[in-house]
C-alpha atoms as a PDB file:
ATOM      1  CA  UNK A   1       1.758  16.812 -19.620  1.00  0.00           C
ATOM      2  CA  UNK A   2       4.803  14.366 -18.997  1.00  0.00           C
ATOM      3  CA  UNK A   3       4.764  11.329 -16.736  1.00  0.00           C
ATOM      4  CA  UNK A   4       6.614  12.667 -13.796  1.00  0.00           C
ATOM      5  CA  UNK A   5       4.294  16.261 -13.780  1.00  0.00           C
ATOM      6  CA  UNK A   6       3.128  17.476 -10.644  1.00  0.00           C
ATOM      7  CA  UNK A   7      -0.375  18.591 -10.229  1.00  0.00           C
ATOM      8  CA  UNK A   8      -3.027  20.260  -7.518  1.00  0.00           C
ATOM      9  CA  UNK A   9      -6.595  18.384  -7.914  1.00  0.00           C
ATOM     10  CA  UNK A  10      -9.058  19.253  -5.607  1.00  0.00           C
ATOM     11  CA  UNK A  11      -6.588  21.072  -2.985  1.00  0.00           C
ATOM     12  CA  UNK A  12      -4.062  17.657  -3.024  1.00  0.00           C
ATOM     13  CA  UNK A  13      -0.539  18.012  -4.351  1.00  0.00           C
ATOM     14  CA  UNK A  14      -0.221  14.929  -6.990  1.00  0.00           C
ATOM     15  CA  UNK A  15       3.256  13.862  -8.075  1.00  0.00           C
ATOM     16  CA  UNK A  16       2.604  10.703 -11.268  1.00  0.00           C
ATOM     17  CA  UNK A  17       5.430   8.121 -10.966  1.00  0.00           C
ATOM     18  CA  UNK A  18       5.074   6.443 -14.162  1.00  0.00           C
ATOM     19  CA  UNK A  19       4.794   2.175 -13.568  1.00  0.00           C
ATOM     20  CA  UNK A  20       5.037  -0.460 -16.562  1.00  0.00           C
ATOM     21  CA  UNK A  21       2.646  -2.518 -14.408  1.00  0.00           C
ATOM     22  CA  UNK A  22      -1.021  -2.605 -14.448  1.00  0.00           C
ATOM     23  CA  UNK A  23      -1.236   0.178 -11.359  1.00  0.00           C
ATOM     24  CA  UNK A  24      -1.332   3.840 -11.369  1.00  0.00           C
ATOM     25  CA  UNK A  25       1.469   5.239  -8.461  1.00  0.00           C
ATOM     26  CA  UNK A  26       1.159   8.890  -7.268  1.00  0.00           C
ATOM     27  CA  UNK A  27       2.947  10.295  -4.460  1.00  0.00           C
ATOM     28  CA  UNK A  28       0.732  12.770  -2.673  1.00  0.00           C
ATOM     29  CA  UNK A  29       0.485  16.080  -0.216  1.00  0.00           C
ATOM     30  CA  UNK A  30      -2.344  17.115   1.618  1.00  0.00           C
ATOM     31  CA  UNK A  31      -2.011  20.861   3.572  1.00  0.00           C
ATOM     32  CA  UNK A  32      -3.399  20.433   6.746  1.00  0.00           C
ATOM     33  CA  UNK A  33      -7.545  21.045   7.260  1.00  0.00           C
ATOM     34  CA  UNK A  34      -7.863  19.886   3.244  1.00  0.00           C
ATOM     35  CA  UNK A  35     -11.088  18.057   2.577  1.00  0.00           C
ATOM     36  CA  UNK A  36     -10.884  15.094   0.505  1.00  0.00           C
ATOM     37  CA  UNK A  37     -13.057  14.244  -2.333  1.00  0.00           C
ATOM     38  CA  UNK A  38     -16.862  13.642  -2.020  1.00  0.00           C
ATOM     39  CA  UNK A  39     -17.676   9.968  -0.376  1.00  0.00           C
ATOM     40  CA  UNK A  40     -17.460   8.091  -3.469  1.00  0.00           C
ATOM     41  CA  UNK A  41     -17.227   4.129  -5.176  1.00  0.00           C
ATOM     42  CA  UNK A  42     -14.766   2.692  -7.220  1.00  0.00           C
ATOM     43  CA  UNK A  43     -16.926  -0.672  -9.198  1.00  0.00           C
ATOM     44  CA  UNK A  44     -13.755  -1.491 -10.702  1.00  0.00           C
ATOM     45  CA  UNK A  45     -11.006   0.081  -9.154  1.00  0.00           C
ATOM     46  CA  UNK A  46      -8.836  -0.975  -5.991  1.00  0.00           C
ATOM     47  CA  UNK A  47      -7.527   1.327  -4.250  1.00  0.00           C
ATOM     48  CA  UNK A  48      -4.429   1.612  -1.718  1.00  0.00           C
ATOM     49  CA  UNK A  49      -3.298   4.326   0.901  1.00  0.00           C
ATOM     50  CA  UNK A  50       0.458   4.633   2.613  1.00  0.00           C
ATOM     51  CA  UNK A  51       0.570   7.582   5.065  1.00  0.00           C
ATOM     52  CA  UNK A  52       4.518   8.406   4.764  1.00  0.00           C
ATOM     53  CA  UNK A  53       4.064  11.885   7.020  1.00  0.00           C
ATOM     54  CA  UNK A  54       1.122  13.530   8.891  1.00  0.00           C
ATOM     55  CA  UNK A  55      -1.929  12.326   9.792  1.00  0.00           C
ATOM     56  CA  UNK A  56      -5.016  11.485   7.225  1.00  0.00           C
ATOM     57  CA  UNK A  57      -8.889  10.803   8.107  1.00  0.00           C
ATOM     58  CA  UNK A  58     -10.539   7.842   6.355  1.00  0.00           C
ATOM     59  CA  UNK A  59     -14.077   7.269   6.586  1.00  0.00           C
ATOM     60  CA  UNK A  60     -14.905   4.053   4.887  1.00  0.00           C
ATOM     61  CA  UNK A  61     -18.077   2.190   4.569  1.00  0.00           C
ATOM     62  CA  UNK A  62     -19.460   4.164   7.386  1.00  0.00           C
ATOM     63  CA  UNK A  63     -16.542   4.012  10.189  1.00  0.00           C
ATOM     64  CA  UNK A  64     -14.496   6.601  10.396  1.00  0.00           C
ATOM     65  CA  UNK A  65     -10.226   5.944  11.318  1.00  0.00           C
ATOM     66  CA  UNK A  66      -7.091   7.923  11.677  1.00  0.00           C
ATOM     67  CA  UNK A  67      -4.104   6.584  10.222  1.00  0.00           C
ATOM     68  CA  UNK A  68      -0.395   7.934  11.147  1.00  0.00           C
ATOM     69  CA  UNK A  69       2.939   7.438   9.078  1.00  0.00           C
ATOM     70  CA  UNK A  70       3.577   3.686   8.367  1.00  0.00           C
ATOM     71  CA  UNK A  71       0.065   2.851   8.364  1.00  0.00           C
ATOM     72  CA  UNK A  72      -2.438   2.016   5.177  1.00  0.00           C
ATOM     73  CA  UNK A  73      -5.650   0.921   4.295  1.00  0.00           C
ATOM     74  CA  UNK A  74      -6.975  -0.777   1.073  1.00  0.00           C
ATOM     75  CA  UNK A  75     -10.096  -0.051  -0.471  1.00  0.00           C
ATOM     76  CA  UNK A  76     -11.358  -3.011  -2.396  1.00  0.00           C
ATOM     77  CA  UNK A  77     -14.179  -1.986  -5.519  1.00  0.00           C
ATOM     78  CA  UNK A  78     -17.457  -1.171  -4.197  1.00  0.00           C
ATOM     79  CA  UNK A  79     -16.642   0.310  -0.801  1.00  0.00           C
ATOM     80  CA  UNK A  80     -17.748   4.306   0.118  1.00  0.00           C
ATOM     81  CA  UNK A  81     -15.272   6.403   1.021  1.00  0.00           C
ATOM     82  CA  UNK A  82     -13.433   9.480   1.337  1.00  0.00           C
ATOM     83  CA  UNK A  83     -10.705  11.251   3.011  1.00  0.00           C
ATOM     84  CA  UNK A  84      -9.327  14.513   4.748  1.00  0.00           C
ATOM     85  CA  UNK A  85      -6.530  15.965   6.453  1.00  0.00           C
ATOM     86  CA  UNK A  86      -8.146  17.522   9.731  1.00  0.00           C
ATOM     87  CA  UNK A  87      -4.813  18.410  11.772  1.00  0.00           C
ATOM     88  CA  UNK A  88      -3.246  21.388  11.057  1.00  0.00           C
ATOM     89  CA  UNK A  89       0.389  20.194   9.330  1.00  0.00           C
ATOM     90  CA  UNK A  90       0.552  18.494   5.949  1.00  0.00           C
ATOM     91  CA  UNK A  91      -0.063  14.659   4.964  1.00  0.00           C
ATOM     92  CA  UNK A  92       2.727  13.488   2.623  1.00  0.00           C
ATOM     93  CA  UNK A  93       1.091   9.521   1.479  1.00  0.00           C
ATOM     94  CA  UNK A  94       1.352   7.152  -1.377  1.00  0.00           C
ATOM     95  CA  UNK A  95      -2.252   6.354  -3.356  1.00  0.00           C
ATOM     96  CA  UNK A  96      -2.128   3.465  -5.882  1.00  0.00           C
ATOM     97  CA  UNK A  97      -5.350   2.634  -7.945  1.00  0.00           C
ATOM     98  CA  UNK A  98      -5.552  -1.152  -9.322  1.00  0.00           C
ATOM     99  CA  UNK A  99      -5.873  -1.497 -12.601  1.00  0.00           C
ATOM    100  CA  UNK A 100      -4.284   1.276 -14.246  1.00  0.00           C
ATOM    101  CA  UNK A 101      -6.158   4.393 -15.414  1.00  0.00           C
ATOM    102  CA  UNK A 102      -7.997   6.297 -12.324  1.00  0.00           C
ATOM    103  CA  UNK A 103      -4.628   8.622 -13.066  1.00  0.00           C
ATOM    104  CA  UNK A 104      -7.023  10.227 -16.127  1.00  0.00           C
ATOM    105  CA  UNK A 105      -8.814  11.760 -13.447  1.00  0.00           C
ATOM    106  CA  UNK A 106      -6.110  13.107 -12.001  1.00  0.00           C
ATOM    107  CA  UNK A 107      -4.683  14.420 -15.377  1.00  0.00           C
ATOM    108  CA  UNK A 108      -7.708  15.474 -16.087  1.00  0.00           C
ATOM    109  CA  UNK A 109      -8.694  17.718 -13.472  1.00  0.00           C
ATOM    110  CA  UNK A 110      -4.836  18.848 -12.135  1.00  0.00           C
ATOM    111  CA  UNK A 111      -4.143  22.547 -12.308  1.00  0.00           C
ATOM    112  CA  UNK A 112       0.127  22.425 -12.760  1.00  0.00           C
ATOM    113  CA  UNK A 113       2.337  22.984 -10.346  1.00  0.00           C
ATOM    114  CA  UNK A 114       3.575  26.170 -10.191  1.00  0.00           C
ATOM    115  CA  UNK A 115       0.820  27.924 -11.777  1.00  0.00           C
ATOM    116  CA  UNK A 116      -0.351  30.885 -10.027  1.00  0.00           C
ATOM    117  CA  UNK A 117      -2.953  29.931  -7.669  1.00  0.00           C
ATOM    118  CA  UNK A 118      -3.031  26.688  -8.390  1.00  0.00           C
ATOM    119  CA  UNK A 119      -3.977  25.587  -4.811  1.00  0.00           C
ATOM    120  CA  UNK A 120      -7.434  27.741  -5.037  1.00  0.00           C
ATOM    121  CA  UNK A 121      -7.758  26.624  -8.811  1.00  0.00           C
ATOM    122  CA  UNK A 122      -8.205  23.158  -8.018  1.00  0.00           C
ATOM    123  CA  UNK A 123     -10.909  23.604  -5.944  1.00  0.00           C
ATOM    124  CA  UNK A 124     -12.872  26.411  -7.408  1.00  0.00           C
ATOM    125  CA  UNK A 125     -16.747  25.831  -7.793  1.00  0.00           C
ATOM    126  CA  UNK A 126     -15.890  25.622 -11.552  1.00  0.00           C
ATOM    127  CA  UNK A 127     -13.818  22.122 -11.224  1.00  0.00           C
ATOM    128  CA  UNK A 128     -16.036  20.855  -8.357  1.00  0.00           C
ATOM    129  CA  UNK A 129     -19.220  21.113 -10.649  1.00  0.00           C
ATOM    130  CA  UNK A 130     -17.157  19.243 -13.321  1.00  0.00           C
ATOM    131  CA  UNK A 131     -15.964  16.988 -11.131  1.00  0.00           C
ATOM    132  CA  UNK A 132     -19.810  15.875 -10.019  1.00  0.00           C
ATOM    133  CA  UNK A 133     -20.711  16.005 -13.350  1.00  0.00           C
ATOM    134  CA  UNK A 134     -18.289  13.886 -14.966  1.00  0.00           C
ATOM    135  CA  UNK A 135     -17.217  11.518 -11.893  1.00  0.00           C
ATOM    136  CA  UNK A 136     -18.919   8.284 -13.543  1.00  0.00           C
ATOM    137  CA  UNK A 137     -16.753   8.601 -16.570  1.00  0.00           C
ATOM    138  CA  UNK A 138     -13.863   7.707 -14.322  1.00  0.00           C
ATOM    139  CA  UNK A 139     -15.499   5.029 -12.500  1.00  0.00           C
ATOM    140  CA  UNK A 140     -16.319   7.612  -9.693  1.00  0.00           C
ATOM    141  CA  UNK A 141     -19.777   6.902  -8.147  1.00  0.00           C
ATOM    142  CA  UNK A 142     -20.986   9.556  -6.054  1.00  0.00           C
ATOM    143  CA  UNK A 143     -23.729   8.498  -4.256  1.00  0.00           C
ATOM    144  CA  UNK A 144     -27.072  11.209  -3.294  1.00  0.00           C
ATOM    145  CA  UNK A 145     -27.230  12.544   0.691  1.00  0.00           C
ATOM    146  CA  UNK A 146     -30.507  11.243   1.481  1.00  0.00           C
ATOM    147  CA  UNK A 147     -32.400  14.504   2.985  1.00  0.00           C
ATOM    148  CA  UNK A 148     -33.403  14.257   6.597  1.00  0.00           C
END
């Protein structure tokens, strides 16, 4: 797959902008009433959000926020969270992961562009299995629901 390939992984559009330093850059689209991945932690990872267009749900360490175009958050290592589009138009945003190599994940798991189906690929109960079952290989923790 080349540098500049665009993927779908897990129903999110991922464009890879190639970077010489120690950061992976993807530009990103997110169809409106996507779910994000499952509430997971980065140990080593930092992680960074730009919303450039649309509107994208964040819940993070237990609070929930909304952020609009021009607006980011930053995700340190060790913080819970996920993400999803709940309006009904698509999220165009920026995601950078600090140090390089969460992009494996992406690479990984991305169905390309252009391949039929792709969208329903990505998220097909074949990849999210994987996805669960693999997650700690790229520093991925997803923690248990406690049953109530």
């Amino acid at each position: 797959m080349k540098d500049s390939a665009t993927v779908w992984v897990l129903g999110h559009k991922i464009t890879f902008h190639p970077t010489t330093g120690d950061y992976d850059l993807i530009a990103c689209e997110t169809p409106g009433g996507s779910q994000g991945p499952p509430p997971h932690v980065h140990s080593n990872y930092k992680e960074a959000f730009l919303i450039l267009d649309g509107e994208m749900e964040f819940f993070v360490n237990g609070t929930t926020q909304t952020l609009g175009p021009g607006e980011s958050i930053d995700i340190p290592p060790g913080t819970l969270h996920t993400f999803n589009n709940k309006s009904d138009k698509t999220c165009s945003w920026i995601n950078i992961h600090s140090p390089k190599g969460f992009s494996k994940f992406f690479r990984t798991y991305g169905i390309e562009d252009g391949t039929e189906g792709a969208i329903e690929k990505s998220v097909s109960p074949e990849i999210i299995q994987k996805v669960l079952q693999t997650a700690r290989d790229f520093d991925m923790a997803i923690p248990e629901i406690p049953m109530v």
